[in-house]
PDB file of N, CA and C in Angstrom:
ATOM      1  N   UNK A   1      24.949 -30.887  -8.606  1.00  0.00           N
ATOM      2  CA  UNK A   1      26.110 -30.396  -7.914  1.00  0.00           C
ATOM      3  C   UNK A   1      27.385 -30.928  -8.554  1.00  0.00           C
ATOM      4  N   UNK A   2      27.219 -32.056  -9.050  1.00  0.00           N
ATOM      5  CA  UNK A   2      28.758 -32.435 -10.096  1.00  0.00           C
ATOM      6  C   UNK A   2      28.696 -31.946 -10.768  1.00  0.00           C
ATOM      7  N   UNK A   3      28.076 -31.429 -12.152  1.00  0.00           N
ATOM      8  CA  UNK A   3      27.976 -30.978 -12.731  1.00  0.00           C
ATOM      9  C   UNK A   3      28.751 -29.514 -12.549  1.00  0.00           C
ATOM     10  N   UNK A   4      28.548 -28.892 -11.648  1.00  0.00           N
ATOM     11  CA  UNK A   4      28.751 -27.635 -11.037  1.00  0.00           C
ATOM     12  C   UNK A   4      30.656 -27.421 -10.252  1.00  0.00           C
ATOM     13  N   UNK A   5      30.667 -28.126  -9.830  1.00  0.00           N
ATOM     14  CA  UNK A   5      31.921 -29.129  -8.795  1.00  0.00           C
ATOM     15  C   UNK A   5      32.997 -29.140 -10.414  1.00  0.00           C
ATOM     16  N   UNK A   6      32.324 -30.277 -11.158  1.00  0.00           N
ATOM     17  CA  UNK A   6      33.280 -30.105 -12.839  1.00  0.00           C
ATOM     18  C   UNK A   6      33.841 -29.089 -13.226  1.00  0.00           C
ATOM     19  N   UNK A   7      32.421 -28.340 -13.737  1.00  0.00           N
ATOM     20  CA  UNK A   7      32.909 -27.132 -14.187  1.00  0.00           C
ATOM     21  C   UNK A   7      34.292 -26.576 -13.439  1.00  0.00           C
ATOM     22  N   UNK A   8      33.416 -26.087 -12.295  1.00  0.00           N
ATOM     23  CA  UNK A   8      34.548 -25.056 -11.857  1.00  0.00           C
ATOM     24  C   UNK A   8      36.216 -25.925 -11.839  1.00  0.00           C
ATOM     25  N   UNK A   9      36.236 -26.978 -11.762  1.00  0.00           N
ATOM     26  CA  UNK A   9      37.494 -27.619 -11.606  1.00  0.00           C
ATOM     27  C   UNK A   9      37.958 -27.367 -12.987  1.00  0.00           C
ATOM     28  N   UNK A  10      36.983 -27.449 -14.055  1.00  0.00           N
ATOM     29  CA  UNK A  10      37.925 -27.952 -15.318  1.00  0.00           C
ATOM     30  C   UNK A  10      38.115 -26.556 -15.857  1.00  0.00           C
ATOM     31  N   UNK A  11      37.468 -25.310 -15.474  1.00  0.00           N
ATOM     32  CA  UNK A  11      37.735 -24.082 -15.887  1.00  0.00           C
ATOM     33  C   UNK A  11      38.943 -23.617 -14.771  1.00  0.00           C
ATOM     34  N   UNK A  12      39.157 -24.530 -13.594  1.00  0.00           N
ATOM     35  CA  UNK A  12      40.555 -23.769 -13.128  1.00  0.00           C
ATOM     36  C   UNK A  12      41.833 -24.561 -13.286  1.00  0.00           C
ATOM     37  N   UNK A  13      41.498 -25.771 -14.081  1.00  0.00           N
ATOM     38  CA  UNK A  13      42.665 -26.787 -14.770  1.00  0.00           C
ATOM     39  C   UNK A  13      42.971 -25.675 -15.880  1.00  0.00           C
ATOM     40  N   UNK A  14      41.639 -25.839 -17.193  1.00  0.00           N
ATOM     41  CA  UNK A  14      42.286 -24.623 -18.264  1.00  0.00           C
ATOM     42  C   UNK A  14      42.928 -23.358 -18.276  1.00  0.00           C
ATOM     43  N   UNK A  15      42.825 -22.783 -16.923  1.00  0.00           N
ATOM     44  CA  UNK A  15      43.502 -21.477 -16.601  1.00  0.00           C
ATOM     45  C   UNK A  15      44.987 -22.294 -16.146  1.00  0.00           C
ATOM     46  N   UNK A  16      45.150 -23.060 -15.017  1.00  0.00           N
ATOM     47  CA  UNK A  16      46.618 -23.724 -15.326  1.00  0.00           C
ATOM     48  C   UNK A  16      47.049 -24.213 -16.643  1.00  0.00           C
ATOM     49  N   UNK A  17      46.532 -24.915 -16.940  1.00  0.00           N
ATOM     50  CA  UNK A  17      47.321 -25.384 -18.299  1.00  0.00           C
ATOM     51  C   UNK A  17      48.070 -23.801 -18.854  1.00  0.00           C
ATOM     52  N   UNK A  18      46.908 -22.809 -19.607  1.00  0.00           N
ATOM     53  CA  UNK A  18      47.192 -21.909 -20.371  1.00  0.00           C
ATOM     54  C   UNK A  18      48.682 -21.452 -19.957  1.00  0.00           C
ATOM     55  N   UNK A  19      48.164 -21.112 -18.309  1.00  0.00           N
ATOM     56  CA  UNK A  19      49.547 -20.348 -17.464  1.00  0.00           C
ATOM     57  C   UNK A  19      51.063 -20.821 -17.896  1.00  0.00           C
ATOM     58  N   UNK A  20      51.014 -22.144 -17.241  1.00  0.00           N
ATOM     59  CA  UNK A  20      52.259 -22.950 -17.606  1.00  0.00           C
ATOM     60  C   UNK A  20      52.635 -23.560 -19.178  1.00  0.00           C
ATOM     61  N   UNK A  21      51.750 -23.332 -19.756  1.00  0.00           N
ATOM     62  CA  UNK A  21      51.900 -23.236 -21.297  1.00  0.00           C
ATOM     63  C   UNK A  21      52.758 -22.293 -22.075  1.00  0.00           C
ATOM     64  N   UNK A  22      51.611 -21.203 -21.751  1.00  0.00           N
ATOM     65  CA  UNK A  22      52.371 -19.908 -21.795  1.00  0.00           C
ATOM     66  C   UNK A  22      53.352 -19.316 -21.058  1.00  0.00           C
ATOM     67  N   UNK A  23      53.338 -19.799 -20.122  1.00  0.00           N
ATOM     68  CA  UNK A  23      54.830 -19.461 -19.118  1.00  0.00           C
ATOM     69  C   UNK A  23      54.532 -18.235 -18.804  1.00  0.00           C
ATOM     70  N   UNK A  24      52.767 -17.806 -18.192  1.00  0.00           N
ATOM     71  CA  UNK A  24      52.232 -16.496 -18.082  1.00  0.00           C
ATOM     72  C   UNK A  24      52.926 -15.969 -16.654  1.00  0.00           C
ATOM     73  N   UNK A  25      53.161 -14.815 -16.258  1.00  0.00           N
ATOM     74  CA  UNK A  25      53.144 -14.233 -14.596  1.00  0.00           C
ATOM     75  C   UNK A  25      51.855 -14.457 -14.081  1.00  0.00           C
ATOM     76  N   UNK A  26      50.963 -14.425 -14.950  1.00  0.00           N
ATOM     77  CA  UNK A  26      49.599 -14.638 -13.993  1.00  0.00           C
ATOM     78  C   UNK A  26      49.089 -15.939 -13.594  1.00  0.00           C
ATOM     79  N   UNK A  27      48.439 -16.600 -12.457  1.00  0.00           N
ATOM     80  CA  UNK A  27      48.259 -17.434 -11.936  1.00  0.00           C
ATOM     81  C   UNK A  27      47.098 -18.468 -12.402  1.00  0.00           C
ATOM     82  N   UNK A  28      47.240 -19.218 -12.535  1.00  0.00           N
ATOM     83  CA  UNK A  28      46.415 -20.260 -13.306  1.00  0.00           C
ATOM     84  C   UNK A  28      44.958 -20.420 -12.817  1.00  0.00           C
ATOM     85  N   UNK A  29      44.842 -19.911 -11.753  1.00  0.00           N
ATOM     86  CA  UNK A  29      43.478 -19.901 -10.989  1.00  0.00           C
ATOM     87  C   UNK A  29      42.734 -18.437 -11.212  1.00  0.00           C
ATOM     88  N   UNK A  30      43.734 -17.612 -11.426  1.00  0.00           N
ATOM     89  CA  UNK A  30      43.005 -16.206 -12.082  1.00  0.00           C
ATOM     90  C   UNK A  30      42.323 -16.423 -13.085  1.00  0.00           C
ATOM     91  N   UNK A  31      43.309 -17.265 -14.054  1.00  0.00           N
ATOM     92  CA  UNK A  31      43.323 -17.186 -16.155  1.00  0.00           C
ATOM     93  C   UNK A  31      41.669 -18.200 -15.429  1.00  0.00           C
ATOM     94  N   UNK A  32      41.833 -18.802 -14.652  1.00  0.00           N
ATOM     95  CA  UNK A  32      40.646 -19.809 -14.582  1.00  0.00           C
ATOM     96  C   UNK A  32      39.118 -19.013 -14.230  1.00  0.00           C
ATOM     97  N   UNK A  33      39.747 -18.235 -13.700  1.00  0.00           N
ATOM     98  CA  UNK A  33      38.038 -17.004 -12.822  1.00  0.00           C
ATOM     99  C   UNK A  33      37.652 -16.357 -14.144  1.00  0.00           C
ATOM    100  N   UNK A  34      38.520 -15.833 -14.932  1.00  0.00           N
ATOM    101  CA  UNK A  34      38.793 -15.237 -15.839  1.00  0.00           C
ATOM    102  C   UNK A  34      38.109 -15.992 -17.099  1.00  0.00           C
ATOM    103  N   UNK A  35      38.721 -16.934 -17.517  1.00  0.00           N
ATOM    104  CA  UNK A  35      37.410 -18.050 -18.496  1.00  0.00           C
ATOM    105  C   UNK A  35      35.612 -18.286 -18.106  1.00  0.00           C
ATOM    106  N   UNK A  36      35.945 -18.527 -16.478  1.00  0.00           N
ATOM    107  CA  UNK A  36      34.602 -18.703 -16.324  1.00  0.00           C
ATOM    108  C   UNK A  36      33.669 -17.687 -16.072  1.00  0.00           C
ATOM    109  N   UNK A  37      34.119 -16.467 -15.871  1.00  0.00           N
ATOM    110  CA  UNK A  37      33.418 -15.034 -16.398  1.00  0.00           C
ATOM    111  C   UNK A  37      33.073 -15.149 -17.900  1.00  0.00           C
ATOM    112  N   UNK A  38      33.888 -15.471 -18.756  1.00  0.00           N
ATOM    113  CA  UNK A  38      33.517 -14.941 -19.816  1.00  0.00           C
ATOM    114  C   UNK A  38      32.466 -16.119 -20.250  1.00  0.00           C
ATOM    115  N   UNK A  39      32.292 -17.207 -19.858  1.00  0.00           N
ATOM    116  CA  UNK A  39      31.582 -18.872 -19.819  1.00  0.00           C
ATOM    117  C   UNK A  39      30.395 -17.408 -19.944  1.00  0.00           C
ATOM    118  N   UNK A  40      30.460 -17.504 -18.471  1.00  0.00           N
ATOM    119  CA  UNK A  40      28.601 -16.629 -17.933  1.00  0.00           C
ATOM    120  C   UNK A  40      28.487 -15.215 -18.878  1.00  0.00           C
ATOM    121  N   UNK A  41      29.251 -14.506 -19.003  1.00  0.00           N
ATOM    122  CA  UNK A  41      29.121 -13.642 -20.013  1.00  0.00           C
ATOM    123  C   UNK A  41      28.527 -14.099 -21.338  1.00  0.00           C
ATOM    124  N   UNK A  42      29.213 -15.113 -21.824  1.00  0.00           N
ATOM    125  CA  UNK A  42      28.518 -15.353 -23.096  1.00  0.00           C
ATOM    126  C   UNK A  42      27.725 -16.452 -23.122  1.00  0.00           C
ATOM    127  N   UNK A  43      27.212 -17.037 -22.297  1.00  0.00           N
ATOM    128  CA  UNK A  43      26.082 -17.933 -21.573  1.00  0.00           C
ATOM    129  C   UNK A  43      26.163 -19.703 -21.380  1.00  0.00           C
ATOM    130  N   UNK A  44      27.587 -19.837 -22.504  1.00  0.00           N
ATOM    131  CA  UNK A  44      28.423 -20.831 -22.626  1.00  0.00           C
ATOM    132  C   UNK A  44      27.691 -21.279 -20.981  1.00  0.00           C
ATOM    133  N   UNK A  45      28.106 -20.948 -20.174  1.00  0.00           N
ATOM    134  CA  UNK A  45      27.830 -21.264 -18.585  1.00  0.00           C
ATOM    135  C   UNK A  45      26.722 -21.014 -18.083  1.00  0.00           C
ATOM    136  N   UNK A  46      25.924 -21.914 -17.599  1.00  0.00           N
ATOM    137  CA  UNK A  46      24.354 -21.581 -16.974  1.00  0.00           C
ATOM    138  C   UNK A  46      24.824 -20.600 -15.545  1.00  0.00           C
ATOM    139  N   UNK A  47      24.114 -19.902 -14.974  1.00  0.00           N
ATOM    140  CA  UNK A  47      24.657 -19.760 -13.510  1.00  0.00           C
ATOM    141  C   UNK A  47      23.830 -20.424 -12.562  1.00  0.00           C
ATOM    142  N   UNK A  48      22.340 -21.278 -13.293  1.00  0.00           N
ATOM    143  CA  UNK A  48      22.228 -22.500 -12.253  1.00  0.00           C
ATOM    144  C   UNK A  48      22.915 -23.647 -12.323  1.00  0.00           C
ATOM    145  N   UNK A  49      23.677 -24.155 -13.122  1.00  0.00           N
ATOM    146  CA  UNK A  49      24.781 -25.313 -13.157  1.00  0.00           C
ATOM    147  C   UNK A  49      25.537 -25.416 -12.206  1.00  0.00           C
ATOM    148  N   UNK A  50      25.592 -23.692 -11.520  1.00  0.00           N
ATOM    149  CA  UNK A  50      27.346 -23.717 -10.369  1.00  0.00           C
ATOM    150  C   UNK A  50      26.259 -23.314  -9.122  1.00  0.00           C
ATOM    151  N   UNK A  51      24.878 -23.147  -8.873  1.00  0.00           N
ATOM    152  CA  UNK A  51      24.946 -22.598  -7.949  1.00  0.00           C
ATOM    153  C   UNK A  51      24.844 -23.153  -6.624  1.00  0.00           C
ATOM    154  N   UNK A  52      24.208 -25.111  -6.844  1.00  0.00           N
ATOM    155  CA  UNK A  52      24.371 -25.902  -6.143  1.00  0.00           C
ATOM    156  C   UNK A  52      26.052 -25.907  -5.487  1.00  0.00           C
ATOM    157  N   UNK A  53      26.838 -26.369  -6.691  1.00  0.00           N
ATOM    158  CA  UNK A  53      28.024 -26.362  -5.928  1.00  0.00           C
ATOM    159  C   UNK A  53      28.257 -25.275  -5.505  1.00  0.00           C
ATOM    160  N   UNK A  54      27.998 -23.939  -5.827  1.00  0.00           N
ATOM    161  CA  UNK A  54      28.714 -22.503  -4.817  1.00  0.00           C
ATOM    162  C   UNK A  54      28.297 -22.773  -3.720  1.00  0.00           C
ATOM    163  N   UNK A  55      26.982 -22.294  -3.404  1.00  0.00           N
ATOM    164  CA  UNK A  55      26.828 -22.828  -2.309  1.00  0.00           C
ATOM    165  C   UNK A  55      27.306 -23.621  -1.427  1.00  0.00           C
ATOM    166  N   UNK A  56      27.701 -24.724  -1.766  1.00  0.00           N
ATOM    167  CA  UNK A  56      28.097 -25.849  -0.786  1.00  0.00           C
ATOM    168  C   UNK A  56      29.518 -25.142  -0.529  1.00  0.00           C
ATOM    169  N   UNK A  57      30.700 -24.431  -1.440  1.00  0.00           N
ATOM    170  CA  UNK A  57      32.248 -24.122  -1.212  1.00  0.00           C
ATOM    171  C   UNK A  57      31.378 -23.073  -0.313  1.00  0.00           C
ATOM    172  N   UNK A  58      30.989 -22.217  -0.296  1.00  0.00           N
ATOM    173  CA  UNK A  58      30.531 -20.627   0.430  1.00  0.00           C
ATOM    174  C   UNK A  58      30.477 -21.593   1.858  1.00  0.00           C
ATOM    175  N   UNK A  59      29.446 -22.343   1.904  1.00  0.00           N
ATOM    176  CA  UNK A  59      28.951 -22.556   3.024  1.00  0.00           C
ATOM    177  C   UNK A  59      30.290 -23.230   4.069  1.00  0.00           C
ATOM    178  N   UNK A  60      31.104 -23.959   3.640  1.00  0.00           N
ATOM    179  CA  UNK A  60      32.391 -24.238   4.179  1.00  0.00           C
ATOM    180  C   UNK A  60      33.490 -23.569   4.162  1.00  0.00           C
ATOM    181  N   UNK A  61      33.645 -22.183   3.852  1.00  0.00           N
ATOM    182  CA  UNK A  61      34.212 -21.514   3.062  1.00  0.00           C
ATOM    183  C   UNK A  61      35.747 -21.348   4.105  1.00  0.00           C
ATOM    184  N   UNK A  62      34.917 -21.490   5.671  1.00  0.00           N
ATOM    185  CA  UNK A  62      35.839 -21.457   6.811  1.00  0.00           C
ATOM    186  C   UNK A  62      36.932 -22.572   6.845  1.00  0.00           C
ATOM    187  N   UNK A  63      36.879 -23.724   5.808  1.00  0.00           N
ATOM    188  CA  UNK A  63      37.683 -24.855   6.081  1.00  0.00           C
ATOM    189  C   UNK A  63      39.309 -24.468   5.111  1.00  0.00           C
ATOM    190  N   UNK A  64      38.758 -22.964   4.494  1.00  0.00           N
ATOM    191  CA  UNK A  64      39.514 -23.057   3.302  1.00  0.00           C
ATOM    192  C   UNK A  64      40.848 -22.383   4.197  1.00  0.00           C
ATOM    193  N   UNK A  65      40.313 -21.365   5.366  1.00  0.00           N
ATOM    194  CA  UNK A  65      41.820 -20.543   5.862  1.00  0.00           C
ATOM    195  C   UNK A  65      42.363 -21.686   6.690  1.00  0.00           C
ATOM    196  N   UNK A  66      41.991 -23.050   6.861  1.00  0.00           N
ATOM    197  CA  UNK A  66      43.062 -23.844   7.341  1.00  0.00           C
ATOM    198  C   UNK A  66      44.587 -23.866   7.173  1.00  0.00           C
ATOM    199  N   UNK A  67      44.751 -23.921   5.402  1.00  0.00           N
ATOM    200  CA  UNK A  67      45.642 -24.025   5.355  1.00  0.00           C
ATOM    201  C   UNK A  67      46.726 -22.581   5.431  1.00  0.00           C
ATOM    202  N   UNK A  68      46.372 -21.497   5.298  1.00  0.00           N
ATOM    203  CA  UNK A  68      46.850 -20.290   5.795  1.00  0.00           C
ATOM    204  C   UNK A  68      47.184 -20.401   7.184  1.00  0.00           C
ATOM    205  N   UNK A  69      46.476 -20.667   8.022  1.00  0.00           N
ATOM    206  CA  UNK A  69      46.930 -20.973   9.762  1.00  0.00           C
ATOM    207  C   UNK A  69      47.818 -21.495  10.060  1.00  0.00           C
ATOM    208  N   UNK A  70      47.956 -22.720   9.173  1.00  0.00           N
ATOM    209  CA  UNK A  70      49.269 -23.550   9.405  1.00  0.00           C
ATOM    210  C   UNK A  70      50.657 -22.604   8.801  1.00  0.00           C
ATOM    211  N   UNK A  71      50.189 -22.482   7.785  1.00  0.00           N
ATOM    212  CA  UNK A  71      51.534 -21.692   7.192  1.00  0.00           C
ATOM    213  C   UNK A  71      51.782 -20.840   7.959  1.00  0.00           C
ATOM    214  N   UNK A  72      50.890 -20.021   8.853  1.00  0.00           N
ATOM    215  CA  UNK A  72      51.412 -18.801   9.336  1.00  0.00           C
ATOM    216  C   UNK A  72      51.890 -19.479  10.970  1.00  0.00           C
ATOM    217  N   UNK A  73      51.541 -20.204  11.424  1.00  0.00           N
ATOM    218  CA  UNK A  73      51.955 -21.684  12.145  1.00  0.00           C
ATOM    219  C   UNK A  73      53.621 -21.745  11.765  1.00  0.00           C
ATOM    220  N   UNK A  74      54.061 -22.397  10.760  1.00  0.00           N
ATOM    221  CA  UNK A  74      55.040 -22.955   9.991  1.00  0.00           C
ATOM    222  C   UNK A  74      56.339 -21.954   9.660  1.00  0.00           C
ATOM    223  N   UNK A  75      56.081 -20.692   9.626  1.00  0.00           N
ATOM    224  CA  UNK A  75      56.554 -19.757   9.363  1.00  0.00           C
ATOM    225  C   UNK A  75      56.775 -18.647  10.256  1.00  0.00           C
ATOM    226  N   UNK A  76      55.699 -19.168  11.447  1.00  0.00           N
ATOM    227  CA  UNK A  76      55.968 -18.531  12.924  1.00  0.00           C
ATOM    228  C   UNK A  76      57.632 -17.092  13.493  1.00  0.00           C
ATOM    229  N   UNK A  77      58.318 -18.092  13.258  1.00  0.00           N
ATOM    230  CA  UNK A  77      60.204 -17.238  13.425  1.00  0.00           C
ATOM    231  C   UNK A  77      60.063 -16.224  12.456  1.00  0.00           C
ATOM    232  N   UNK A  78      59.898 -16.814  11.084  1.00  0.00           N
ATOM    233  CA  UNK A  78      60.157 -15.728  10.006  1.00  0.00           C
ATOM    234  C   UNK A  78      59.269 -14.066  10.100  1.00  0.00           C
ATOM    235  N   UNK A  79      58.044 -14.706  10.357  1.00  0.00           N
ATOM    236  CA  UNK A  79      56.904 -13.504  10.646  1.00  0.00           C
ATOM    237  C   UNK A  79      57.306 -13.174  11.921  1.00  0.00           C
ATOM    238  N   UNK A  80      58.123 -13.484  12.659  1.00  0.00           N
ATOM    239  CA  UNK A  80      58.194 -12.650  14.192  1.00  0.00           C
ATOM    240  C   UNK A  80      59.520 -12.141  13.792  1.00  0.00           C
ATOM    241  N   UNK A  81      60.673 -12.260  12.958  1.00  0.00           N
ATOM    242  CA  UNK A  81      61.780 -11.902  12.408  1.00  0.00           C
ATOM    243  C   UNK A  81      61.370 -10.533  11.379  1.00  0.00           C
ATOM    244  N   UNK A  82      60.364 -10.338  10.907  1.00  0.00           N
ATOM    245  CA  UNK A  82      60.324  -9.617   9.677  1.00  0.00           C
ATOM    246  C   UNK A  82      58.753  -9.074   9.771  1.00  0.00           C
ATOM    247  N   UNK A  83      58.653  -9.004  11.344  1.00  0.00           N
ATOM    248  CA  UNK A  83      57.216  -8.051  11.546  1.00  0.00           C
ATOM    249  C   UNK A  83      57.173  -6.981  11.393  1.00  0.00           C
ATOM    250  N   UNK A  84      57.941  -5.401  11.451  1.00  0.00           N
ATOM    251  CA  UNK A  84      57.715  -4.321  11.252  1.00  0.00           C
ATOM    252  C   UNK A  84      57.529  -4.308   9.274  1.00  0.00           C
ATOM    253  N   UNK A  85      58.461  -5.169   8.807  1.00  0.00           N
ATOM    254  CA  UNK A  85      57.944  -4.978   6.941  1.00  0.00           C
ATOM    255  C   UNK A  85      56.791  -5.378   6.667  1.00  0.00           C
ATOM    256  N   UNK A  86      55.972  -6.808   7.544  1.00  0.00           N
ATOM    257  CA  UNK A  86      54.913  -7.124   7.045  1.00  0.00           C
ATOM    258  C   UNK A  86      53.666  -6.224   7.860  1.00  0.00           C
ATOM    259  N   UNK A  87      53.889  -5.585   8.670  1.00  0.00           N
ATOM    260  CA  UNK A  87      53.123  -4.480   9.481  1.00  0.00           C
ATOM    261  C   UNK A  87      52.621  -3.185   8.354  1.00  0.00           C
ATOM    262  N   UNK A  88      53.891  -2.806   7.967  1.00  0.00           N
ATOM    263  CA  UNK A  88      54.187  -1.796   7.509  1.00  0.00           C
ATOM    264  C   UNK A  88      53.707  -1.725   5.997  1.00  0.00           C
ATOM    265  N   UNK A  89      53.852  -2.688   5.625  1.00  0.00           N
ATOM    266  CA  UNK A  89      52.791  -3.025   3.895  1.00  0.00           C
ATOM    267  C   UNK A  89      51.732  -3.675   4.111  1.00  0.00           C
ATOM    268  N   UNK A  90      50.853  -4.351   5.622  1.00  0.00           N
ATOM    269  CA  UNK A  90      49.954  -4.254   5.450  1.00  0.00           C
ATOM    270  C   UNK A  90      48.711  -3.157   5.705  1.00  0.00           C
ATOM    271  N   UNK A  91      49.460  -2.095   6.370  1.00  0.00           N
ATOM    272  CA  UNK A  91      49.205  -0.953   6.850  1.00  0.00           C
ATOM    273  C   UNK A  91      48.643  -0.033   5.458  1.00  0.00           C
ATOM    274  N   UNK A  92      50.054   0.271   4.823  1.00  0.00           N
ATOM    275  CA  UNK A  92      50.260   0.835   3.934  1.00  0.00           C
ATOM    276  C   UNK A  92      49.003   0.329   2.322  1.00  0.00           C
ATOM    277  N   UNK A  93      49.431  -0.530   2.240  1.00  0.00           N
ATOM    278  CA  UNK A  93      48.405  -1.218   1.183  1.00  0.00           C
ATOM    279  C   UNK A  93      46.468  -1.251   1.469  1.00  0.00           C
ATOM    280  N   UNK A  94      46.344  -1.127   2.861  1.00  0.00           N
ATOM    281  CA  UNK A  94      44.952  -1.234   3.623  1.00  0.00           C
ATOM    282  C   UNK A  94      44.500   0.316   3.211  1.00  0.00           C
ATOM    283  N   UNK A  95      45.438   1.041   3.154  1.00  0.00           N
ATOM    284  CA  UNK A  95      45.284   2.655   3.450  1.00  0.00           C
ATOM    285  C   UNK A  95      44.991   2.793   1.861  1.00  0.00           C
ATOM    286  N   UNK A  96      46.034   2.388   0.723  1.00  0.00           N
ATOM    287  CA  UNK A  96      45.664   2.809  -0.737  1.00  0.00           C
ATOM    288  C   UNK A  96      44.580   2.041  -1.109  1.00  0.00           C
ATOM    289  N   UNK A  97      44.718   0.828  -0.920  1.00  0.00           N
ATOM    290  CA  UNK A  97      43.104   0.023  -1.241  1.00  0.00           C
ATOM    291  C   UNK A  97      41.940   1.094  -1.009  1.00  0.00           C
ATOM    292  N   UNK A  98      42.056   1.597   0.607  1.00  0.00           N
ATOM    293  CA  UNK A  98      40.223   2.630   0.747  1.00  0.00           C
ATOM    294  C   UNK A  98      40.397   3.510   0.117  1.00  0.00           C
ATOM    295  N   UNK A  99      41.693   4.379  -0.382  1.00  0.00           N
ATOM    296  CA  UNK A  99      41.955   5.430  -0.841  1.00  0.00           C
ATOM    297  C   UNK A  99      41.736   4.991  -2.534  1.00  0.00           C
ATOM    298  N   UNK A 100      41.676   4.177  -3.041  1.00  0.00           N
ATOM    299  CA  UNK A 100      41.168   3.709  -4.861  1.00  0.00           C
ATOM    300  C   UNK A 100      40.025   3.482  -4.802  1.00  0.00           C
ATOM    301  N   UNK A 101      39.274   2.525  -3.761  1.00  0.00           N
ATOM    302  CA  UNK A 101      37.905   2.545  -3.612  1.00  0.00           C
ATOM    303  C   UNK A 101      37.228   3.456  -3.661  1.00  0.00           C
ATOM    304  N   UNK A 102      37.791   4.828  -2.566  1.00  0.00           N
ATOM    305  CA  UNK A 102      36.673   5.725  -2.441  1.00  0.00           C
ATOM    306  C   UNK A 102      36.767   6.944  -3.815  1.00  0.00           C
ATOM    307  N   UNK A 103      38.221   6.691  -4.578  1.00  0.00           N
ATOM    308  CA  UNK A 103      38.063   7.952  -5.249  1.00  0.00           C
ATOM    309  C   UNK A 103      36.755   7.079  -6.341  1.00  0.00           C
ATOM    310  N   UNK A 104      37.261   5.755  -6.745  1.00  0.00           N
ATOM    311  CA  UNK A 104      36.379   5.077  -7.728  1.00  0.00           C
ATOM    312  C   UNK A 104      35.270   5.267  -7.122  1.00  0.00           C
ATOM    313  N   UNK A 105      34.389   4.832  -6.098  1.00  0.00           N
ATOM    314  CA  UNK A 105      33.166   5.463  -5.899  1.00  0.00           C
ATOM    315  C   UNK A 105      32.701   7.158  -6.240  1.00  0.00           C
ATOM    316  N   UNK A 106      33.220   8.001  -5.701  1.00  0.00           N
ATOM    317  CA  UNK A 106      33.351   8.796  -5.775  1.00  0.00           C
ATOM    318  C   UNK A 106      32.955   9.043  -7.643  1.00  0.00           C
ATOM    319  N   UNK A 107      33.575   8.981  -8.129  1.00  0.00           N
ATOM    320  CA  UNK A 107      34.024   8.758  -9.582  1.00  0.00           C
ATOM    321  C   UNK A 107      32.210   8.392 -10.210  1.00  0.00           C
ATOM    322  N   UNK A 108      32.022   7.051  -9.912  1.00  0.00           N
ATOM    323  CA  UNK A 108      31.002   6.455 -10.122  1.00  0.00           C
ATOM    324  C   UNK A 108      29.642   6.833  -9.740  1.00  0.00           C
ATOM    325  N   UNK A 109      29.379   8.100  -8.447  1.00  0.00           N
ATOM    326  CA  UNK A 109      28.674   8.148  -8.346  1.00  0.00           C
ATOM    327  C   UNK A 109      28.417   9.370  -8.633  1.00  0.00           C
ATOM    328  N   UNK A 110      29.283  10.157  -8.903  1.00  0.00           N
ATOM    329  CA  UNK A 110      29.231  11.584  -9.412  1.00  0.00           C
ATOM    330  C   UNK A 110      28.131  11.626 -11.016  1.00  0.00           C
ATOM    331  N   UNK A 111      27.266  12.432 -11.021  1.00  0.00           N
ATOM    332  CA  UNK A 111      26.555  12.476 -12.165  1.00  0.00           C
ATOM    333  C   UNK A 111      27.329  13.138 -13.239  1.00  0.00           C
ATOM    334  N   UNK A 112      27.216  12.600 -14.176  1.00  0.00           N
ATOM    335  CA  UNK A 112      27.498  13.576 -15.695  1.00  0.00           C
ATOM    336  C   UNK A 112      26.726  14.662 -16.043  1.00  0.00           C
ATOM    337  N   UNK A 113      27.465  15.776 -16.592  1.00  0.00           N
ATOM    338  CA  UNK A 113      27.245  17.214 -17.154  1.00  0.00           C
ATOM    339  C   UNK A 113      25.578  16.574 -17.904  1.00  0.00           C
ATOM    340  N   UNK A 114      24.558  16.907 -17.416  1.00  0.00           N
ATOM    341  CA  UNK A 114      23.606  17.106 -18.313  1.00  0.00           C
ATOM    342  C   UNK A 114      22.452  16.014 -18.034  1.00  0.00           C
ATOM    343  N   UNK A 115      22.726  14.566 -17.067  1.00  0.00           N
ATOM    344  CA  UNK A 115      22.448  14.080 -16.814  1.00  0.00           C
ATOM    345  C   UNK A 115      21.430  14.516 -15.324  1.00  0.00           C
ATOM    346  N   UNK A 116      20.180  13.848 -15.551  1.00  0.00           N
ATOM    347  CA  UNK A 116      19.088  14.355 -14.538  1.00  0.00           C
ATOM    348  C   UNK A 116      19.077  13.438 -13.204  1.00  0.00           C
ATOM    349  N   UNK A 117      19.159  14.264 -12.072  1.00  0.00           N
ATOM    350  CA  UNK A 117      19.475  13.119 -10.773  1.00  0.00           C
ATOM    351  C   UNK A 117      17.710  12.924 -10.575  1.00  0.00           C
TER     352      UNK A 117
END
């Protein structure tokens, strides 16, 4: 499980570093998901090395929206000040999300010209 616990820490340090290196828009914990895909892609990465530790983050996984509660706690006025915009794009964004999903399914499950179902 250290072993596993490491990894993932030191593949989401190298995605920070890169970020703030590079002075990227993208987030250092992405560039980090992003390395350790390509780890398991090219086998660099066992996927029994992480699966002790996954497990253990999955299984607590509930401790992680703590800190979201508070913020939304903390920020209480602002979100009751500026509820119809955050209503209104989460509405809006919920609606194009199923609407990309389903054409991509759609898309994906449609057979090709010539291809035998």
């Amino acid at each position: 499980m250290v072993r596993g616990l490491t990894l993932l820490l030191l593949f989401q340090f190298c995605g920070e570093f890169i970020s703030r290196m590079l002075d990227l828009p993208i987030p250092g914990k992405v560039l980090g998901m992003g390395l350790l895909l390509l780890g398991l892609m090219t086998n660099l990465v066992k996927i029994k090395w992480l699966e002790e530790a996954a497990e253990l983050l999955l299984s607590n996984m509930a401790l992680f929206f703590v800190p979201a509660g508070v913020g939304v706690m903390v920020y209480g006025d602002l979100i009751a000040a500026e509820w119809l915009p955050i209503s209104v794009a989460t509405i809006l964004s919920t609606f194009v999300v199923m609407a990309v999903t389903g054409k991509l399914a759609q898309k994906l499950e449609t057979p090709e010209q010539g291809d035998v179902e």
